[in-house]
PDB file of N, CA and C in Angstrom:
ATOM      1  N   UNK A   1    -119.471  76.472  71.141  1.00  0.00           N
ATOM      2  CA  UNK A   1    -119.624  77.775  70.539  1.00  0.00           C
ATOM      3  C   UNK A   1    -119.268  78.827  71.582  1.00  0.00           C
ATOM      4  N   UNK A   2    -118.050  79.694  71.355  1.00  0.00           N
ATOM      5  CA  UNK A   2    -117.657  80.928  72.442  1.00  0.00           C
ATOM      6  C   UNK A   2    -118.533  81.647  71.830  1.00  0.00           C
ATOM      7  N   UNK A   3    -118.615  82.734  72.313  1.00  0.00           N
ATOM      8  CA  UNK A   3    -118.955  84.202  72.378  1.00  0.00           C
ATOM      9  C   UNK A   3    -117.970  85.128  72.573  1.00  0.00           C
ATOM     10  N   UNK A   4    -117.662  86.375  71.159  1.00  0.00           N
ATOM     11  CA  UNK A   4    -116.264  86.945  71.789  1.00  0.00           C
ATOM     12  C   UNK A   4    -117.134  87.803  72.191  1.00  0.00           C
ATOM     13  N   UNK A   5    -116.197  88.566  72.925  1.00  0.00           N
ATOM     14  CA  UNK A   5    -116.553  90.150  73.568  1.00  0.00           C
ATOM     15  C   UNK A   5    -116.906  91.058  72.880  1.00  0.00           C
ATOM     16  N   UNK A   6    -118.582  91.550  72.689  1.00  0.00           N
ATOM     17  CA  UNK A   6    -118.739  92.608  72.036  1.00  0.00           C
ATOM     18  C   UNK A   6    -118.240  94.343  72.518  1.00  0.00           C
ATOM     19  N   UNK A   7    -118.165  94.776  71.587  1.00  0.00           N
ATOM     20  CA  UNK A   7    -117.613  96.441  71.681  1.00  0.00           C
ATOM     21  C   UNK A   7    -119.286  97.128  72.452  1.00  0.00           C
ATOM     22  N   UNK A   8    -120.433  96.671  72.123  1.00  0.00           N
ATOM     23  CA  UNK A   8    -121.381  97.451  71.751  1.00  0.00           C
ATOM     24  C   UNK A   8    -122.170  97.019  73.726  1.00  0.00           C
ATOM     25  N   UNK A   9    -121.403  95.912  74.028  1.00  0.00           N
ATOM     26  CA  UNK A   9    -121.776  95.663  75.599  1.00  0.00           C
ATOM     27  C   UNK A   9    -121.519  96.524  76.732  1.00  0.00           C
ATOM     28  N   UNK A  10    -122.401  97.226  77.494  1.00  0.00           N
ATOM     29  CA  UNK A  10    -121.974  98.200  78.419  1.00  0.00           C
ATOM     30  C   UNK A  10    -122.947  98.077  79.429  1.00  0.00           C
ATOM     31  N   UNK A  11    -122.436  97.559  80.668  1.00  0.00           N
ATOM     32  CA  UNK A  11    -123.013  97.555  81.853  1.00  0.00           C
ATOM     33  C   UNK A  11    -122.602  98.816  82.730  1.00  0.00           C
ATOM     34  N   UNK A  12    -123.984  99.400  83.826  1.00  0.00           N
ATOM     35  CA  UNK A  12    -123.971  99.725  84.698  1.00  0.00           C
ATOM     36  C   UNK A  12    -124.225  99.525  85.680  1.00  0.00           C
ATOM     37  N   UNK A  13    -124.212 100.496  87.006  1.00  0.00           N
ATOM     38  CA  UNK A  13    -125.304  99.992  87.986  1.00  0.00           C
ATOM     39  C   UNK A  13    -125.263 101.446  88.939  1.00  0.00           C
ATOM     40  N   UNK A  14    -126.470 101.527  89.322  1.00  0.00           N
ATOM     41  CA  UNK A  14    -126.677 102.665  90.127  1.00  0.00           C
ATOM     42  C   UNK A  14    -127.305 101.642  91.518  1.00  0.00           C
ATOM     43  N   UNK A  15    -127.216 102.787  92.407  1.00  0.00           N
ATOM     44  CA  UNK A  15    -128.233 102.408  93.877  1.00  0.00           C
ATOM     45  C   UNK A  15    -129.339 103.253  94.062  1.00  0.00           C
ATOM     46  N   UNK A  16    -130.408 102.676  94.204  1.00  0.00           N
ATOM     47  CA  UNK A  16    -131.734 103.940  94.645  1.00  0.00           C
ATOM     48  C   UNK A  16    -132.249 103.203  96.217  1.00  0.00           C
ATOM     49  N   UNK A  17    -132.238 103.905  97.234  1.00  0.00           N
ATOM     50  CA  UNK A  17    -132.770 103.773  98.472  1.00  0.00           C
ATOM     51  C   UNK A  17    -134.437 104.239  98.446  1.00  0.00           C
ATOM     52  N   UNK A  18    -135.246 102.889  98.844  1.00  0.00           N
ATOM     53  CA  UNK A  18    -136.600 102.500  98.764  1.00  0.00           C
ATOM     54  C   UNK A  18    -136.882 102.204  99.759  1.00  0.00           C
ATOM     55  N   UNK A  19    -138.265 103.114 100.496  1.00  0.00           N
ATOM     56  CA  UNK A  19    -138.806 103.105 101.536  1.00  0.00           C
ATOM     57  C   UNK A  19    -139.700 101.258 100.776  1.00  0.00           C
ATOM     58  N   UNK A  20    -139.817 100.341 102.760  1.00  0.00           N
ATOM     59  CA  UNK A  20    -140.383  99.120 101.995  1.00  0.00           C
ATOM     60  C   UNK A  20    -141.443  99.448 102.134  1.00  0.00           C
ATOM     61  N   UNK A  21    -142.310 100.176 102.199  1.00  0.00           N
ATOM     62  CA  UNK A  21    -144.086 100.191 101.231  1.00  0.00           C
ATOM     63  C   UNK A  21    -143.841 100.218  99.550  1.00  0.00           C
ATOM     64  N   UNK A  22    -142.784 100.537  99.424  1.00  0.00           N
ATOM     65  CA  UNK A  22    -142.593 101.307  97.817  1.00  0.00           C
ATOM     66  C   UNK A  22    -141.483 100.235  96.571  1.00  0.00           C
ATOM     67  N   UNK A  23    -141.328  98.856  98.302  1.00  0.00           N
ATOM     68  CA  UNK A  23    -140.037  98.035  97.347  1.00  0.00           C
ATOM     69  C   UNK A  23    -140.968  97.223  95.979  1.00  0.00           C
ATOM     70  N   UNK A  24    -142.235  96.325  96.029  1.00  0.00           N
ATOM     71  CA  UNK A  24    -142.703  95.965  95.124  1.00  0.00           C
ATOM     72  C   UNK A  24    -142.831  96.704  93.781  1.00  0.00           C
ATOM     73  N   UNK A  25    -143.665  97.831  94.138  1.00  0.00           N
ATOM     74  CA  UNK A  25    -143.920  98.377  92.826  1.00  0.00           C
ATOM     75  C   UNK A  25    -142.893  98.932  92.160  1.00  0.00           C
ATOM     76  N   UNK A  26    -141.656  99.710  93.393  1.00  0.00           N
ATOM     77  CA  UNK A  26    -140.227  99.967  92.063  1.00  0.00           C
ATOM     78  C   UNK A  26    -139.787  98.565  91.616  1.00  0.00           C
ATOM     79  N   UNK A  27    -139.774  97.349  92.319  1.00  0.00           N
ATOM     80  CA  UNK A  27    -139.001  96.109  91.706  1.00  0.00           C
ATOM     81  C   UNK A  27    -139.954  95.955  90.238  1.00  0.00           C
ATOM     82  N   UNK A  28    -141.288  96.272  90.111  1.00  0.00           N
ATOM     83  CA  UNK A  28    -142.090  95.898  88.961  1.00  0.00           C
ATOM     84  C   UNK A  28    -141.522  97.223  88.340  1.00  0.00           C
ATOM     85  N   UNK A  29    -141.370  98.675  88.445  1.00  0.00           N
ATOM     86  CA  UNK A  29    -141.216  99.182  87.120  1.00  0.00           C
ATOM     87  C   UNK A  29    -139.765  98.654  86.851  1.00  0.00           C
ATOM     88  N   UNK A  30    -139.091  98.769  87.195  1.00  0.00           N
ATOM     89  CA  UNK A  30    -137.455  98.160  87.111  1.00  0.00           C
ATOM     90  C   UNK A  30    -137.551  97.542  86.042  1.00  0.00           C
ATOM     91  N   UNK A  31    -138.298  96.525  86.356  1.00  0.00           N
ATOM     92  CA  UNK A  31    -138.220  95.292  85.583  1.00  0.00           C
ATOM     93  C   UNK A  31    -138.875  95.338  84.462  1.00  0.00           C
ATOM     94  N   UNK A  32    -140.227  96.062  84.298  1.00  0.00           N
ATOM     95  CA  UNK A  32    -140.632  96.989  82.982  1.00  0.00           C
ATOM     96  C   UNK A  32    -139.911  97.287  82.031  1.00  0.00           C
ATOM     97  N   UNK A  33    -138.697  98.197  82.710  1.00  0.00           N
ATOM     98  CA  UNK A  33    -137.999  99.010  81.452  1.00  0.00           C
ATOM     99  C   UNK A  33    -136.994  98.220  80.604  1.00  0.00           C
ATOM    100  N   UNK A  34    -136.896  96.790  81.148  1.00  0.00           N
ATOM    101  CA  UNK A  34    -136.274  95.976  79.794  1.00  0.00           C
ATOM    102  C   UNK A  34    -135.079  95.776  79.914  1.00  0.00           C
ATOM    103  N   UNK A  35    -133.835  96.972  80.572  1.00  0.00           N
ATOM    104  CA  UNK A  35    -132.366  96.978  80.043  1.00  0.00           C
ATOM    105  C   UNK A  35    -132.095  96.786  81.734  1.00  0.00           C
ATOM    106  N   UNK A  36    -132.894  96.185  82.453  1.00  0.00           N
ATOM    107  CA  UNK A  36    -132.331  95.638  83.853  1.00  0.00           C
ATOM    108  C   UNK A  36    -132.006  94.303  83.401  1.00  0.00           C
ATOM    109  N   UNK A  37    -130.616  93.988  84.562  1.00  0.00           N
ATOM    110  CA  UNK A  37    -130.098  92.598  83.883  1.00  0.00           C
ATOM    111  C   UNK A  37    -129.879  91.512  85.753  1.00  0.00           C
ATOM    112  N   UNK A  38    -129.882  92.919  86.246  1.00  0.00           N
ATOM    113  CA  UNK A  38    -130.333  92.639  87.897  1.00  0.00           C
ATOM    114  C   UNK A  38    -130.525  93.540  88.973  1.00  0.00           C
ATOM    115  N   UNK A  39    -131.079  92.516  89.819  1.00  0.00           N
ATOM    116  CA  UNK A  39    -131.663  93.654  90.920  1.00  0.00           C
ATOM    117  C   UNK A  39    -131.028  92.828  92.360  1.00  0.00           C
ATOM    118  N   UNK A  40    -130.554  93.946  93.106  1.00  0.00           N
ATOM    119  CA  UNK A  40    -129.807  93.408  94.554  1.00  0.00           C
ATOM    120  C   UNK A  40    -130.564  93.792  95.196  1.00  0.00           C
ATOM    121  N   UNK A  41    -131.274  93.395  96.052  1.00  0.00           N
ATOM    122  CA  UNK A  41    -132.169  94.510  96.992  1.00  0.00           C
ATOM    123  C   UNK A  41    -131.237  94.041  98.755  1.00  0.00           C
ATOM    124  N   UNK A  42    -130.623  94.926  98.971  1.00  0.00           N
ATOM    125  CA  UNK A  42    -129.901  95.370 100.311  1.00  0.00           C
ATOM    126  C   UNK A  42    -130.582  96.076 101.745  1.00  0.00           C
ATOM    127  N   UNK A  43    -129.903  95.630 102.859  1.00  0.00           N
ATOM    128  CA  UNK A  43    -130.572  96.859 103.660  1.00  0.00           C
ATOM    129  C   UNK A  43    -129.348  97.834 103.771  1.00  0.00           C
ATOM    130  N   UNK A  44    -130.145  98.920 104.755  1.00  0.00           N
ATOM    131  CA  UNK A  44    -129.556  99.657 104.779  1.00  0.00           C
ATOM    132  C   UNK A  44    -127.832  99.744 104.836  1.00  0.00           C
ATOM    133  N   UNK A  45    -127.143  98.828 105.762  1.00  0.00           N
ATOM    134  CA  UNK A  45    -126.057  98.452 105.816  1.00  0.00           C
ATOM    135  C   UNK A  45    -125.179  98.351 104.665  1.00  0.00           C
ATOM    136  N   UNK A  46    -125.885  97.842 103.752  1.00  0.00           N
ATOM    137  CA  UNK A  46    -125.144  96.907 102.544  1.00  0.00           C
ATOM    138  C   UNK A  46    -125.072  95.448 102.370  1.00  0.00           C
ATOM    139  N   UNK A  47    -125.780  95.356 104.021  1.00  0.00           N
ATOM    140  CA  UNK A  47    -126.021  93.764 103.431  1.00  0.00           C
ATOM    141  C   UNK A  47    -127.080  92.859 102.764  1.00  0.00           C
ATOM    142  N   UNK A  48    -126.530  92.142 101.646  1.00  0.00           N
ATOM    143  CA  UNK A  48    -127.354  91.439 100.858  1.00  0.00           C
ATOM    144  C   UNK A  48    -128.372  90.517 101.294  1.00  0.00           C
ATOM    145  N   UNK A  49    -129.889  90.750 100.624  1.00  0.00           N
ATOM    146  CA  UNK A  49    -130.850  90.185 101.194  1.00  0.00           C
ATOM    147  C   UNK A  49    -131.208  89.006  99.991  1.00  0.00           C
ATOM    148  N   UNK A  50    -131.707  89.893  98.862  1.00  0.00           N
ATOM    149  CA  UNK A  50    -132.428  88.638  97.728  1.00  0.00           C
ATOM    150  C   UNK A  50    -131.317  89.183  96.209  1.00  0.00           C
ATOM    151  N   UNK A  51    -130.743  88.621  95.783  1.00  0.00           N
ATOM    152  CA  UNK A  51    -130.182  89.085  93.966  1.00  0.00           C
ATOM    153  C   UNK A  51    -131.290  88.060  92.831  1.00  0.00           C
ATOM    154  N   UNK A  52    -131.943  89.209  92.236  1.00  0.00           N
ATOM    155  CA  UNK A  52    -133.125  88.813  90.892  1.00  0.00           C
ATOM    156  C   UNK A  52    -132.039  89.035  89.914  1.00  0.00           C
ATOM    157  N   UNK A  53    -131.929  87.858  89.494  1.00  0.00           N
ATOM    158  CA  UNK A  53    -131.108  88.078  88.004  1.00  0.00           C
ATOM    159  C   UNK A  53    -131.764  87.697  87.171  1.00  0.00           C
ATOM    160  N   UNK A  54    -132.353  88.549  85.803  1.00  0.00           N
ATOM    161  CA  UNK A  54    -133.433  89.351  85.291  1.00  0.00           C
ATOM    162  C   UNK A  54    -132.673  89.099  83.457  1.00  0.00           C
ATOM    163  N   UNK A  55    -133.107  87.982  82.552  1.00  0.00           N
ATOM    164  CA  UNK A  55    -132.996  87.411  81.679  1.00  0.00           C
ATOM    165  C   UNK A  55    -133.182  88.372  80.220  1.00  0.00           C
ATOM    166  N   UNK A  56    -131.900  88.972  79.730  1.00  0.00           N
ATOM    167  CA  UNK A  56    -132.277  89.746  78.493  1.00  0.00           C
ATOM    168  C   UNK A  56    -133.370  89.480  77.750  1.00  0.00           C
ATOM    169  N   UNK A  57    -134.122  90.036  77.168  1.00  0.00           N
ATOM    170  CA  UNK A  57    -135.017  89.680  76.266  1.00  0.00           C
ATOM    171  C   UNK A  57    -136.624  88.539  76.439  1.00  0.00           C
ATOM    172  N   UNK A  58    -136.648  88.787  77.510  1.00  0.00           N
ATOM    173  CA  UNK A  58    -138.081  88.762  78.260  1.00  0.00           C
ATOM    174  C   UNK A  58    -138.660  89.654  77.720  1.00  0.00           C
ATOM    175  N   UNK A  59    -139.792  88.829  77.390  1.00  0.00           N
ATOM    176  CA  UNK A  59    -140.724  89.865  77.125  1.00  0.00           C
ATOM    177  C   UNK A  59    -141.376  90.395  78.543  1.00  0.00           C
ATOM    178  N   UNK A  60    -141.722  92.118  78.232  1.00  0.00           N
ATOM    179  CA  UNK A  60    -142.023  92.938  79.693  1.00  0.00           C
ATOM    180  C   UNK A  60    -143.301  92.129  80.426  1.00  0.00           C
ATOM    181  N   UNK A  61    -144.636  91.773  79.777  1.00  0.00           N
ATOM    182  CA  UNK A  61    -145.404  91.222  80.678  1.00  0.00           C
ATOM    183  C   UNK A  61    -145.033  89.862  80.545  1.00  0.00           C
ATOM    184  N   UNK A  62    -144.323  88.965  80.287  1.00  0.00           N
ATOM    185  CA  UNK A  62    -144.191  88.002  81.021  1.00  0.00           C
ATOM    186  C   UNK A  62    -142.900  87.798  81.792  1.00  0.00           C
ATOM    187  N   UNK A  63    -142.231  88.949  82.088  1.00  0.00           N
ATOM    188  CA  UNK A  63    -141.114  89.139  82.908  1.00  0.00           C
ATOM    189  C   UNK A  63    -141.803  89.469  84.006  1.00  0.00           C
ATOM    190  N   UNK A  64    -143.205  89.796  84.337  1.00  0.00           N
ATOM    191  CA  UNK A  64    -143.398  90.215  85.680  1.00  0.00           C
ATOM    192  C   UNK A  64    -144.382  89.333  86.113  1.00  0.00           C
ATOM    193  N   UNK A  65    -144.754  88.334  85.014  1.00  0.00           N
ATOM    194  CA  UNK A  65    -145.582  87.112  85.097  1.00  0.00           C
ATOM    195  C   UNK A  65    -144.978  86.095  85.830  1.00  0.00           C
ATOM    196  N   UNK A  66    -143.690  86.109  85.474  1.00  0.00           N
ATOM    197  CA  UNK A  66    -142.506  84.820  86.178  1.00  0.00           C
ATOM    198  C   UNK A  66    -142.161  85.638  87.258  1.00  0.00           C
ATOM    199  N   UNK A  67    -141.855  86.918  87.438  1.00  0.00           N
ATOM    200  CA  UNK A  67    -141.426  87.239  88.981  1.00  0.00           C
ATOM    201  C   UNK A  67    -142.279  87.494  89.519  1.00  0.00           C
ATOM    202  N   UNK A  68    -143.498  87.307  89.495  1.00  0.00           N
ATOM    203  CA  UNK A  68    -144.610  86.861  90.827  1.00  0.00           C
ATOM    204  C   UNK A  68    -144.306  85.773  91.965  1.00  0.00           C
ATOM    205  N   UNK A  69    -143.601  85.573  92.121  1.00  0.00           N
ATOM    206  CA  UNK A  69    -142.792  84.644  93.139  1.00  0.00           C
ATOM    207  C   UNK A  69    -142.109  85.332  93.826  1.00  0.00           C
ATOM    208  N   UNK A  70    -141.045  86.330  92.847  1.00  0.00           N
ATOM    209  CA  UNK A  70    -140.752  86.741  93.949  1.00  0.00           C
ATOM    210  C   UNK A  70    -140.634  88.056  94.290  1.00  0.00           C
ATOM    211  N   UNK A  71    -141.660  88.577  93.261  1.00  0.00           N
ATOM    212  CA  UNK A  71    -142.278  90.017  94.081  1.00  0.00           C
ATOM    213  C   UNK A  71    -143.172  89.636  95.565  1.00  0.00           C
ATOM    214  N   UNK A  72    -143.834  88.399  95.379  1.00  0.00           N
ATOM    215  CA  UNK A  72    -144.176  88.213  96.536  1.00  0.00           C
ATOM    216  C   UNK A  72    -143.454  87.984  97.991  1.00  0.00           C
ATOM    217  N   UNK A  73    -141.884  87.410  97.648  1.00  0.00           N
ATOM    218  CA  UNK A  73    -140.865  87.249  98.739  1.00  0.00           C
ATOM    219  C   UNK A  73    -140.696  88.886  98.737  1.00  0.00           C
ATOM    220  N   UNK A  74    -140.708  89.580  97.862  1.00  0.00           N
ATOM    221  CA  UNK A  74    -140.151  91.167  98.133  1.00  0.00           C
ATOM    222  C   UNK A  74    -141.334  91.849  99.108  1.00  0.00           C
ATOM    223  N   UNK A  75    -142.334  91.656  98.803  1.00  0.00           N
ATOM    224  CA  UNK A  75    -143.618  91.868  99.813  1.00  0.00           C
ATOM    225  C   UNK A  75    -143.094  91.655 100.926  1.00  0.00           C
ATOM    226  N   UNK A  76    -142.824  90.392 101.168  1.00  0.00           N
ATOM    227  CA  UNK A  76    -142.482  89.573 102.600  1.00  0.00           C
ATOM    228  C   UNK A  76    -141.267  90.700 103.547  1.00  0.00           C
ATOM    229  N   UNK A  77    -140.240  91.040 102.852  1.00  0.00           N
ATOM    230  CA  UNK A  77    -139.259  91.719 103.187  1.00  0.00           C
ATOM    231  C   UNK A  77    -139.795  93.044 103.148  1.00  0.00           C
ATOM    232  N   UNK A  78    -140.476  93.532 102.957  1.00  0.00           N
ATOM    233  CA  UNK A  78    -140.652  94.759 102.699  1.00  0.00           C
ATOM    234  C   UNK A  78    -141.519  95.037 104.235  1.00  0.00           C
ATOM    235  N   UNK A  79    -142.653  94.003 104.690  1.00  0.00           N
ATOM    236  CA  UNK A  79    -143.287  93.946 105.490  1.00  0.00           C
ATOM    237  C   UNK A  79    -142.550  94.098 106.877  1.00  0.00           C
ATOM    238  N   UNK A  80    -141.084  93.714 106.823  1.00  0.00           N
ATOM    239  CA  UNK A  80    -140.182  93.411 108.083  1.00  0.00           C
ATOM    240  C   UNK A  80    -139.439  94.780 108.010  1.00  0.00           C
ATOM    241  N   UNK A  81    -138.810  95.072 107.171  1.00  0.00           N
ATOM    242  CA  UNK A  81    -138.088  96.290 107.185  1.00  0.00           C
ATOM    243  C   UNK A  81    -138.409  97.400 106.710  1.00  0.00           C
ATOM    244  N   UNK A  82    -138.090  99.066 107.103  1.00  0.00           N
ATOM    245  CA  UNK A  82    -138.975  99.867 106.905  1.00  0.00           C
ATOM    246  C   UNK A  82    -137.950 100.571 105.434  1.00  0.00           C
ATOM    247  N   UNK A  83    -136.943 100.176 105.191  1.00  0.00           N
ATOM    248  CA  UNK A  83    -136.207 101.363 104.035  1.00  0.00           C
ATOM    249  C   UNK A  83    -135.291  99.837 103.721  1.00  0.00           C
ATOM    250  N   UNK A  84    -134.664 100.042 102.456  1.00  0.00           N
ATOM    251  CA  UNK A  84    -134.100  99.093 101.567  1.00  0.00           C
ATOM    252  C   UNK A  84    -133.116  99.813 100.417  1.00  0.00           C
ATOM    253  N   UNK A  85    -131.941  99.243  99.930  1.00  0.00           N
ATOM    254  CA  UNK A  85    -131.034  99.707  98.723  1.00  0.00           C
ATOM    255  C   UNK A  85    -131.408  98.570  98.167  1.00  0.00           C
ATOM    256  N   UNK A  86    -131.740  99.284  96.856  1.00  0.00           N
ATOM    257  CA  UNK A  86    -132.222  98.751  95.589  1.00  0.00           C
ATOM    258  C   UNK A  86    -130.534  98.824  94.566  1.00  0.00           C
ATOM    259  N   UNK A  87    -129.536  97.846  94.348  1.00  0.00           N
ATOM    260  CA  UNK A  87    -129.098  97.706  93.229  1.00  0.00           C
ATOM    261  C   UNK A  87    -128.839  97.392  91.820  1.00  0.00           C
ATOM    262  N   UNK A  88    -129.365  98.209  91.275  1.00  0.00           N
ATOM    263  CA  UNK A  88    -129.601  97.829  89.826  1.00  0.00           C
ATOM    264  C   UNK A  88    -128.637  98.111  88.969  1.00  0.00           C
ATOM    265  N   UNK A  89    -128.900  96.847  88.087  1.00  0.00           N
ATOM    266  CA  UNK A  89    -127.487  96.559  87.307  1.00  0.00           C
ATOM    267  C   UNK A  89    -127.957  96.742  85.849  1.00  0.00           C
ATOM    268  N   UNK A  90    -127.638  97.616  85.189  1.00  0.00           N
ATOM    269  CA  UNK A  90    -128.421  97.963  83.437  1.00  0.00           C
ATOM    270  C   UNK A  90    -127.517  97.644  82.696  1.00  0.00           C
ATOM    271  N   UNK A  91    -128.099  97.239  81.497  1.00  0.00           N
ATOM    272  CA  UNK A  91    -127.418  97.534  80.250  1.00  0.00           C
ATOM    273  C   UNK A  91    -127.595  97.380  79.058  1.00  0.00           C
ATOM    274  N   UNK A  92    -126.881  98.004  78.368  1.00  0.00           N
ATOM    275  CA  UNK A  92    -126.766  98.951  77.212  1.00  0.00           C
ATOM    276  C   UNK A  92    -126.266  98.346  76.349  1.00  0.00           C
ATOM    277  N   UNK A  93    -126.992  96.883  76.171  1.00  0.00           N
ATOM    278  CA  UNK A  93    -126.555  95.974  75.019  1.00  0.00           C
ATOM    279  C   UNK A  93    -127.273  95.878  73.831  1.00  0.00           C
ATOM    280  N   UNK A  94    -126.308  96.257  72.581  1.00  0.00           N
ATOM    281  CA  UNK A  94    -126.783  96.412  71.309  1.00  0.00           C
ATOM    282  C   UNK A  94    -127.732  95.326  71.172  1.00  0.00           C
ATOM    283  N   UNK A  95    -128.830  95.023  70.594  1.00  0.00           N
ATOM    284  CA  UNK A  95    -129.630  93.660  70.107  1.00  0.00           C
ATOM    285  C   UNK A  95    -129.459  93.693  69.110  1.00  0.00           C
ATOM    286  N   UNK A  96    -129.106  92.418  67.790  1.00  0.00           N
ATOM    287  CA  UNK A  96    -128.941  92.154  67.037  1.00  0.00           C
ATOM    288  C   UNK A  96    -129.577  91.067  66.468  1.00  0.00           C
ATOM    289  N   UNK A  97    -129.730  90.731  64.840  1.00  0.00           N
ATOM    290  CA  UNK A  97    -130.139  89.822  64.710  1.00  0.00           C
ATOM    291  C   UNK A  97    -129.207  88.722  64.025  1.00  0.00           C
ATOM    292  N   UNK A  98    -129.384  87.303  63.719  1.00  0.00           N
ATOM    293  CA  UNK A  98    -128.978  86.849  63.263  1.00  0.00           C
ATOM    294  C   UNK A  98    -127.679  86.927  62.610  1.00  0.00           C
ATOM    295  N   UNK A  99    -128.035  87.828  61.422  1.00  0.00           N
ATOM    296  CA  UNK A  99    -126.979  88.457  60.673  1.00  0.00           C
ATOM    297  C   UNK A  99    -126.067  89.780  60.827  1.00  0.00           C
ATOM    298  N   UNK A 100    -126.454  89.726  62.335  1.00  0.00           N
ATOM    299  CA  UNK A 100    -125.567  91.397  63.230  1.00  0.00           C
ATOM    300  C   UNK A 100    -125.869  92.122  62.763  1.00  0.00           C
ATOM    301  N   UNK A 101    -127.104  92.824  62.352  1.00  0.00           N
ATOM    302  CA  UNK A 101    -127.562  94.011  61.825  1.00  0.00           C
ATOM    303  C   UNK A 101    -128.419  94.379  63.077  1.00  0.00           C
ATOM    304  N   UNK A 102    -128.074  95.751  63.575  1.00  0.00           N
ATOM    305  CA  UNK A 102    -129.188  95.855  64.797  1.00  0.00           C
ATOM    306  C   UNK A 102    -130.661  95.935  64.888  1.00  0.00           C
ATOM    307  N   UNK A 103    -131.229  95.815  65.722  1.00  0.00           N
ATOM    308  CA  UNK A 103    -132.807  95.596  65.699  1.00  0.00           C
ATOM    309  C   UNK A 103    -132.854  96.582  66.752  1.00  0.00           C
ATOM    310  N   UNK A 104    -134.180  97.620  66.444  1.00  0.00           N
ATOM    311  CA  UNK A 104    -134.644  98.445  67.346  1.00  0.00           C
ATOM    312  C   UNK A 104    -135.103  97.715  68.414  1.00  0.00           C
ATOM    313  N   UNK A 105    -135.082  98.551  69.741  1.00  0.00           N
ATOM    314  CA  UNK A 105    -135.020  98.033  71.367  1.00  0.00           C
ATOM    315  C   UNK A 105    -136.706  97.821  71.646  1.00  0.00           C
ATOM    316  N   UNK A 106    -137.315  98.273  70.764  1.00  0.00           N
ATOM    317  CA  UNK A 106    -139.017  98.851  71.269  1.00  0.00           C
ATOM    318  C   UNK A 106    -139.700  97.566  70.641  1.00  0.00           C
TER     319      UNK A 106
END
């Protein structure tokens, strides 16, 4: 079974620079708001430390139930370094059901 290319698929990604006292709790709202699909967390440089790739359609509390693992490795890193780039990758994918009729996001 392919999958063609939907019209209604639209990825982004922004960078937000996070002091590490502050990397856990932004990695938990991140991951809250649902339309994260990943998270790069970088240092300052640009070089890559951990990539959370973050499963459409998780439900929100048990999306932060399963990354208790590795919010706790983000702890760990956060403890060593004092500032961090957060890359987050969103998107803006229609949900549908079954019969391609859309389903509200909430």
């Amino acid at each position: 079974m392919s999958q063609s290319p939907n019209k209604n698929d639209r990825d982004w990604t922004e960078e937000i620079a996070v002091a590490g006292s502050e990397l856990v709790d932004r990695a938990k709202k991140l991951v809250a708001e649902g339309n994260v699909r990943r998270l790069i967390i970088r240092r300052p440089n640009g070089e890559s430390l951990l990539e959370i790739p973050l499963t459409a359609g998780v439900a929100v509390g048990g999306a932060v139930t399963i990354m208790a693992p590795v919010l706790a490795a983000l702890g760990a890193l956060a403890a060593l370094l004092s500032e961090f780039k957060v890359e987050v990758i969103r998107s803006d994918r229609l949900i549908e059901d079954s019969d391609n009729r859309p389903l509200d996001k909430e």
